[in-house]
N, C-alpha and C. Protein backbone atom coordinates (compact mmCIF):
# COMPACT_ATOMS: atom_id res chain seq x y z
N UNK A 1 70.45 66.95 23.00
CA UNK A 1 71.13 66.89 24.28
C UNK A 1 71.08 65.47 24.82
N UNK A 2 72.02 65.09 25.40
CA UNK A 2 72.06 63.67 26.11
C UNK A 2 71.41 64.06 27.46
N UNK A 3 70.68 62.51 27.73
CA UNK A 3 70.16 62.33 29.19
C UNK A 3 70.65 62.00 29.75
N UNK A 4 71.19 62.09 31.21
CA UNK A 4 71.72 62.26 31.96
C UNK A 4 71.12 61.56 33.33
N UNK A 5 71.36 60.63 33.71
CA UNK A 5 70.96 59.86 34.71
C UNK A 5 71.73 60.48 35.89
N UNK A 6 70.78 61.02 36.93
CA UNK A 6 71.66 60.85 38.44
C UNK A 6 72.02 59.54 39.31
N UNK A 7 72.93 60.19 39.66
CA UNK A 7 73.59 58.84 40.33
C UNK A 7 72.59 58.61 41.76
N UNK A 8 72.22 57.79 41.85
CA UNK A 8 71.58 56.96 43.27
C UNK A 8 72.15 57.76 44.63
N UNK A 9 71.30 58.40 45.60
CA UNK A 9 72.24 58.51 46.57
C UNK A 9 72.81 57.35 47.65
N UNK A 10 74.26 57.82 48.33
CA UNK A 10 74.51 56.97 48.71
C UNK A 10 74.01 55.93 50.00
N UNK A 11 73.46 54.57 50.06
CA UNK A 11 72.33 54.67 50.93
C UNK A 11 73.63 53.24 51.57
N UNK A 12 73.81 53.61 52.83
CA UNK A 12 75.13 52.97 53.27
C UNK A 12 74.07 52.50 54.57
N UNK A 13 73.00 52.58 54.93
CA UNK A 13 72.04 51.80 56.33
C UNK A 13 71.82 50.60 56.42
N UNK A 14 71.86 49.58 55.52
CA UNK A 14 71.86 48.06 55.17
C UNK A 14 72.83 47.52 55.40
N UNK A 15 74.50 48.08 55.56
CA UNK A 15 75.45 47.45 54.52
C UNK A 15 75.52 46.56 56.02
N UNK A 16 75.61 46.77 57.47
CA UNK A 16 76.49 45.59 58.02
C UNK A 16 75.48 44.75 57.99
N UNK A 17 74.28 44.78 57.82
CA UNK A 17 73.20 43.76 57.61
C UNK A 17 73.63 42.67 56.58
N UNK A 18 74.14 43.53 54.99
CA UNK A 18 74.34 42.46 54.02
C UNK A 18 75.88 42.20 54.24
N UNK A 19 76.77 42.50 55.33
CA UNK A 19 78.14 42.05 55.09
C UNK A 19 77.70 40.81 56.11
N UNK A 20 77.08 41.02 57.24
CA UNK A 20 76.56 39.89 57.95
C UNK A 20 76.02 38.66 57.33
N UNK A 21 75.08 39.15 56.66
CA UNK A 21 74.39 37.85 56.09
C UNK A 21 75.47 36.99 54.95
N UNK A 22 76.63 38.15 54.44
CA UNK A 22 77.45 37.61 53.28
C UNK A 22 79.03 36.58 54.19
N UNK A 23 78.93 37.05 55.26
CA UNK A 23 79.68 36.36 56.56
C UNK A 23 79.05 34.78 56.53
N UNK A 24 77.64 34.97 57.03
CA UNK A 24 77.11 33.97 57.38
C UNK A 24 76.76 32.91 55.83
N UNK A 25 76.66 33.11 55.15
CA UNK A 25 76.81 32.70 53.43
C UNK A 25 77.85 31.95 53.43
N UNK A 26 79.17 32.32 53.85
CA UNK A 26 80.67 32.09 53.66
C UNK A 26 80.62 31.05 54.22
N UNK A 27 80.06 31.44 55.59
CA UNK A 27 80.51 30.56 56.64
C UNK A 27 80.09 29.13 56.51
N UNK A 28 78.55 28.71 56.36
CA UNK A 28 78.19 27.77 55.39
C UNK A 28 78.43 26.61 54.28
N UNK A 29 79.31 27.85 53.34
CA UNK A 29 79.75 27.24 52.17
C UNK A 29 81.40 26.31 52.93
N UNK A 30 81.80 26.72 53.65
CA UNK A 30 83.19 26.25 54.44
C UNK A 30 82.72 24.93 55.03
N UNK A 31 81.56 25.26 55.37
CA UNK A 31 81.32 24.08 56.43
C UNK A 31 80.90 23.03 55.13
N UNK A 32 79.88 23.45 54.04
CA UNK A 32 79.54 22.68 53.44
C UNK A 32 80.66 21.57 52.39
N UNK A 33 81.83 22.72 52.43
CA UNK A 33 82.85 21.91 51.64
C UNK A 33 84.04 21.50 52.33
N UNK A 34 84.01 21.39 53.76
CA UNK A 34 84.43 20.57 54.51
C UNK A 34 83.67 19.41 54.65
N UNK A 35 82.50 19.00 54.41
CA UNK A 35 81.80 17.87 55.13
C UNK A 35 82.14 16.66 53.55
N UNK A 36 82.41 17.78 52.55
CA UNK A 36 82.96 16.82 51.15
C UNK A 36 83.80 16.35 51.14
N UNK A 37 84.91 16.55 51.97
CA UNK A 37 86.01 16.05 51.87
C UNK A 37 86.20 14.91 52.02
N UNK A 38 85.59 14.08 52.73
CA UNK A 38 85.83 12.93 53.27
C UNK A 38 85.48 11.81 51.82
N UNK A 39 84.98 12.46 50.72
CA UNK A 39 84.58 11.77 49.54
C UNK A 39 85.52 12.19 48.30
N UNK A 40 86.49 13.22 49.04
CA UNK A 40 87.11 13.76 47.23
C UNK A 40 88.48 12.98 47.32
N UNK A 41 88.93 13.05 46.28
CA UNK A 41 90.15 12.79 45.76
C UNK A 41 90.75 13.86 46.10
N UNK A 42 92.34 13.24 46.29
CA UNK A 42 93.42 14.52 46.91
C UNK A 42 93.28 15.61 46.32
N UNK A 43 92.88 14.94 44.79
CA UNK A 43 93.19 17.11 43.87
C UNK A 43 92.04 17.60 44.50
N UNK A 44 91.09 16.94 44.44
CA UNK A 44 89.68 17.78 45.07
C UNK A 44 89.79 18.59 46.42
N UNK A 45 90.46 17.45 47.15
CA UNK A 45 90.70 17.84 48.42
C UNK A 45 92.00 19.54 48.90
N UNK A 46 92.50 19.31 47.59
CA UNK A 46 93.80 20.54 47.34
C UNK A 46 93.22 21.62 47.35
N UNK A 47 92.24 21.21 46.20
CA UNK A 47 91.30 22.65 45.74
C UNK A 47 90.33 23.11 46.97
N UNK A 48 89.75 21.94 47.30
CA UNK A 48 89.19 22.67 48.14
C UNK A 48 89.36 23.43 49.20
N UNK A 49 90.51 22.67 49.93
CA UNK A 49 91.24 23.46 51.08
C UNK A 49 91.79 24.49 50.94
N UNK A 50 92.14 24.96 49.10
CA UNK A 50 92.60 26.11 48.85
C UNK A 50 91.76 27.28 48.88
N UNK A 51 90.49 26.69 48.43
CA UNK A 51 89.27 27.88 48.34
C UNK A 51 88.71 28.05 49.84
N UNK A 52 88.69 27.12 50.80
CA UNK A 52 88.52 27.58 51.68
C UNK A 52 89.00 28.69 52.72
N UNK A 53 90.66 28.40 52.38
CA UNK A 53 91.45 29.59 52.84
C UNK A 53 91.44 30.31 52.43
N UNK A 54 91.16 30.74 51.45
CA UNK A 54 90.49 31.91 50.50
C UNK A 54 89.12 32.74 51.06
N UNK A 55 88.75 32.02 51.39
CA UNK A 55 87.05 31.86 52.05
C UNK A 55 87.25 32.94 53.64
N UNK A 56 88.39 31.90 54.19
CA UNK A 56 88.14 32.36 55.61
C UNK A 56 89.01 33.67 55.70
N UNK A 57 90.06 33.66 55.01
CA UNK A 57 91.25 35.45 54.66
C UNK A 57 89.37 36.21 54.68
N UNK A 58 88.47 35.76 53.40
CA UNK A 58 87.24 36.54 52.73
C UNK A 58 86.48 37.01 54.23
N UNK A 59 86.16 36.37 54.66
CA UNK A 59 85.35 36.24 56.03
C UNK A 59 86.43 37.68 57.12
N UNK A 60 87.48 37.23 57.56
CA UNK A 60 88.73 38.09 58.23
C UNK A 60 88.05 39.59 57.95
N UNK A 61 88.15 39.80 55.75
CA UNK A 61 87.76 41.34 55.71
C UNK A 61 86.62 41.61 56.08
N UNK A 62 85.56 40.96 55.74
CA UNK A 62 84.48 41.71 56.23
C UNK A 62 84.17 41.75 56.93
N UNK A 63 84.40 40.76 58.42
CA UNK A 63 84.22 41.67 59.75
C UNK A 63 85.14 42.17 59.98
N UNK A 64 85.96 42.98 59.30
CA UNK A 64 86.49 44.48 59.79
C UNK A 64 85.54 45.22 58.80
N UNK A 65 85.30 45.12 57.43
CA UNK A 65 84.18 46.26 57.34
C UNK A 65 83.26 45.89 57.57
N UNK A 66 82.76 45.58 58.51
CA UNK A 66 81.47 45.25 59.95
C UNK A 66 81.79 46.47 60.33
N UNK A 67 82.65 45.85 61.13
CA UNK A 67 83.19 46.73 62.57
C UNK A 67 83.68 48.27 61.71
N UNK A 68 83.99 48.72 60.83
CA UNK A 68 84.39 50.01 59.98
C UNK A 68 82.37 50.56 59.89
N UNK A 69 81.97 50.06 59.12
CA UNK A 69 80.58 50.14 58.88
C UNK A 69 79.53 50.83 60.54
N UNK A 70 79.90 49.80 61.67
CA UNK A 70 79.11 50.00 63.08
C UNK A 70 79.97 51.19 63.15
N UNK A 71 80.90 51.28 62.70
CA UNK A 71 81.78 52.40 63.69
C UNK A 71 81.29 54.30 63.02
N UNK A 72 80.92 53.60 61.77
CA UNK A 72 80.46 55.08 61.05
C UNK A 72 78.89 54.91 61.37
N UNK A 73 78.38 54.12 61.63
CA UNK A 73 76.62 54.61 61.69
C UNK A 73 76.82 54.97 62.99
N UNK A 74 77.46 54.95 63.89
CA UNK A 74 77.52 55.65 65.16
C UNK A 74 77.39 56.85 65.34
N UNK A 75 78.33 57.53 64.27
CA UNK A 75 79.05 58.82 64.13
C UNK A 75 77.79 59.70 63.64
């Protein structure tokens, strides 16, 4: 017979903690690769401004699943 692992239950009490801290991570890395700019070359500077907007759209979703997350531990 095969063993059979149960699945983990679902433990959802942390999450706006780690979407917070993954906010504040983001937020950081934006600032940190803004303060480079002033040293890169235009392509650098392309890329980077590209990943940043990338970054901040990234930031946008997860405080809505913040705010999705507060809104169900309420319930």
């Amino acid at each position: 017979m095969a063993n059979y692992k149960k699945a983990k239950p679902d433990d959802r009490s942390d999450n706006v903690e780690k979407l917070q801290a993954t906010i504040h991570n983001t937020i950081e890395n934006i600032e940190a690769a803004e303060e480079t700019l002033a040293f890169s070359s235009p392509e650098e500077k392309a890329k980077i401004q590209s990943k940043n907007n990338r970054r901040k759209e990234a930031v946008e979703g997860l405080r809505e699943e913040v705010k999705d997350e507060a809104a169900n531990r309420n319930q």
